[in-house]
Protein backbone atom coordinates (compact mmCIF):
# COMPACT_ATOMS: atom_id res chain seq x y z
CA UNK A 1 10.44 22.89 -15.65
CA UNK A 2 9.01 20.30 -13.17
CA UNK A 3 10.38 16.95 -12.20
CA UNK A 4 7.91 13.85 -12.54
CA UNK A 5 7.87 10.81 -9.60
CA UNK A 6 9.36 8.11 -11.05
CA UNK A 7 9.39 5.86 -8.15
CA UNK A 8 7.60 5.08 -4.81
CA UNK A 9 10.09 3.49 -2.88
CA UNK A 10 9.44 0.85 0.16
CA UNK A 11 12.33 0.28 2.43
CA UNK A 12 12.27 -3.42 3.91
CA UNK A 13 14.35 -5.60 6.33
CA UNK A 14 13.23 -8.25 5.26
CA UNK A 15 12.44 -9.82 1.61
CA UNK A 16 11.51 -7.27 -1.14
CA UNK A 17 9.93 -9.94 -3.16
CA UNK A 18 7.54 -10.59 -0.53
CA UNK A 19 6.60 -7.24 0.67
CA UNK A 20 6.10 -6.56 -3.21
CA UNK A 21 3.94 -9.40 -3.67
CA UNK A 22 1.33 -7.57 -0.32
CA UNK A 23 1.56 -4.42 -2.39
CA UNK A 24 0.77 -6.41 -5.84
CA UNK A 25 -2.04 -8.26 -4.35
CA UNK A 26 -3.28 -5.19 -2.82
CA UNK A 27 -3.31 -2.61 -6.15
CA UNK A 28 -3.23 -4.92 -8.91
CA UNK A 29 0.28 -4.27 -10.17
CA UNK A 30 1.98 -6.64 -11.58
CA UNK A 31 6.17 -7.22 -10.65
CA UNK A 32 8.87 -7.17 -13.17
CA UNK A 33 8.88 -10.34 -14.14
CA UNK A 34 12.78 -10.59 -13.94
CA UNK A 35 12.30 -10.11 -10.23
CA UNK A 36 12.88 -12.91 -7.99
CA UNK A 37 12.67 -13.70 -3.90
CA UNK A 38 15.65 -12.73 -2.55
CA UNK A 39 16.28 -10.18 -5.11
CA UNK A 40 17.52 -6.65 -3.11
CA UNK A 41 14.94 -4.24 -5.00
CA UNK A 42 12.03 -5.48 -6.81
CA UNK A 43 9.71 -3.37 -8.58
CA UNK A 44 5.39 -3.29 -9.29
CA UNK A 45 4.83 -1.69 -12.55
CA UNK A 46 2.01 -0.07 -14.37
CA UNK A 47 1.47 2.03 -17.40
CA UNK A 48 1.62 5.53 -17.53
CA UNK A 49 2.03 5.51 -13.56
CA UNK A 50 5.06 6.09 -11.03
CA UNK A 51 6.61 2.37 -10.38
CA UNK A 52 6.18 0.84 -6.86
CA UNK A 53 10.18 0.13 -6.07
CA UNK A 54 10.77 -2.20 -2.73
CA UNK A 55 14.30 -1.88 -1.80
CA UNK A 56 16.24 -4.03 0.98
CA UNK A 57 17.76 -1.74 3.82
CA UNK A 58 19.80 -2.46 7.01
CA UNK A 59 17.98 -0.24 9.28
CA UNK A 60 14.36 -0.78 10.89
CA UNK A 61 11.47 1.48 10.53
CA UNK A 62 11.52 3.92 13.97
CA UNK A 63 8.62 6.64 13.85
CA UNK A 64 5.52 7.23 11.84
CA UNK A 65 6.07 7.74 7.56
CA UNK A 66 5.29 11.15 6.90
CA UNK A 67 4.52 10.54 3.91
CA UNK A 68 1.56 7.39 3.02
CA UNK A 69 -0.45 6.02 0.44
CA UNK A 70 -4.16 6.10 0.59
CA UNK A 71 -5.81 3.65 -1.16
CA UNK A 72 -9.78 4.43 -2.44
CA UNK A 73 -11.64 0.74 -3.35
CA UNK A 74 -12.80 0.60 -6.88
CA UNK A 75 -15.01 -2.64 -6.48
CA UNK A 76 -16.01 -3.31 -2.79
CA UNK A 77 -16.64 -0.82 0.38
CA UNK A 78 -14.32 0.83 2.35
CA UNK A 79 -14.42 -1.97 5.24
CA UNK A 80 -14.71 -4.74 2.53
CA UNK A 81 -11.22 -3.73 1.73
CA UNK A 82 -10.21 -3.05 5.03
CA UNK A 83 -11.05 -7.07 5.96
CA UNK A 84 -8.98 -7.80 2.40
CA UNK A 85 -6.07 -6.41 3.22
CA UNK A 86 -6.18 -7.76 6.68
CA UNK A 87 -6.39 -10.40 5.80
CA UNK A 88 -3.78 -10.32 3.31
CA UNK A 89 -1.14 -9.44 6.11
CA UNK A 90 -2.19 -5.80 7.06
CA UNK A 91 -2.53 -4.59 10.18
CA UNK A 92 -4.99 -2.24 11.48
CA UNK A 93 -2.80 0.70 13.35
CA UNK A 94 -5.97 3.39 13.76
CA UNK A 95 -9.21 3.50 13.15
CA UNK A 96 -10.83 6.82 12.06
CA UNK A 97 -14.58 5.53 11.26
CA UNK A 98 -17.24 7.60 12.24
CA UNK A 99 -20.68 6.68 13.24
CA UNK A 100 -21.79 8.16 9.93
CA UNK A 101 -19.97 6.23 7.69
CA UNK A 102 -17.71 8.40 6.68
CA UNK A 103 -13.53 8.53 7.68
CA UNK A 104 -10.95 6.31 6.99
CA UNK A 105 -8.69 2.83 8.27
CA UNK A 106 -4.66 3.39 8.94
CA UNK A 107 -3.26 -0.19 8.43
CA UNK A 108 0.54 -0.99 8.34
CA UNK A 109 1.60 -3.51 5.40
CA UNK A 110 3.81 -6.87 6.55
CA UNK A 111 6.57 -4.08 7.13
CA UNK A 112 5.38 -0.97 9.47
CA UNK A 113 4.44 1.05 6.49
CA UNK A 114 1.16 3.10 7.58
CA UNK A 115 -1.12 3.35 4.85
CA UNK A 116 -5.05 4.22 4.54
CA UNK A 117 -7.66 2.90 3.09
CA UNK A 118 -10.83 5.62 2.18
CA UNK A 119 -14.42 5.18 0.98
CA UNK A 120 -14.98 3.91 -2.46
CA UNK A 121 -16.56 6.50 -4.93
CA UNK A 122 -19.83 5.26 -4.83
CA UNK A 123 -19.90 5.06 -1.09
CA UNK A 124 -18.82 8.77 -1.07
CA UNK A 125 -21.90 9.84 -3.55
CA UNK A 126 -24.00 7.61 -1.57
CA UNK A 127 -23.68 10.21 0.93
């Protein structure tokens, strides 16, 4: 037997609903819609997938997550994204471009949390 992911959890000092609403504008999930600001965990749901689950803690975030979502663009380019989510609140923690177009962007959402953001498919057969 195997065990399935039923959650990816965000730890936040701040508001959940508002860290939630980064990570809803950024993949297209929609939140619970019994969730409200202030709420302690609120969640970004989608069919068939693991839920997004943003849960208030008491401590801060102290070294890098070893463990990160990266994100692949289905309608834009890799830096059209990148200036979307920047946009949005991100912000850009390393930058692994190459002169070739390929590699990737490490942001942080409005919390710390590291994530990356790759080359779309097409830009990747493009190459």
């Amino acid at each position: 037997m195997v065990a399935s992911i039923h959650n990816i959890t965000f730890d936040t000092t701040g508001d959940p609903y508002e860290l939630a609403q980064f990570w809803s504008m950024a993949v297209g999930r929609p939140m619970r819609v019994e969730d409200e600001p202030g709420d302690p965990e609120v969640s970004l749901i989608a069919e068939g997938q693991p839920t997004m689950l943003f849960i208030r803690v008491p401590e801060g975030k102290a070294v890098k997550n070893r463990v990160h979502l990266d994100l692949q663009p289905r309608d834009r380019t890799r830096d059209e994204e990148v200036d979307r989510l920047i946009g949005a609140g991100a912000k850009l923690f390393e930058d692994h471009r190459r002169p070739d177009g390929t590699g990737w962007v490490t942001l942080t959402d409005p919390e710390g949390n590291e994530f990356c953001v790759e080359r779309s498919a097409a830009e990747r057969a493009a190459s």
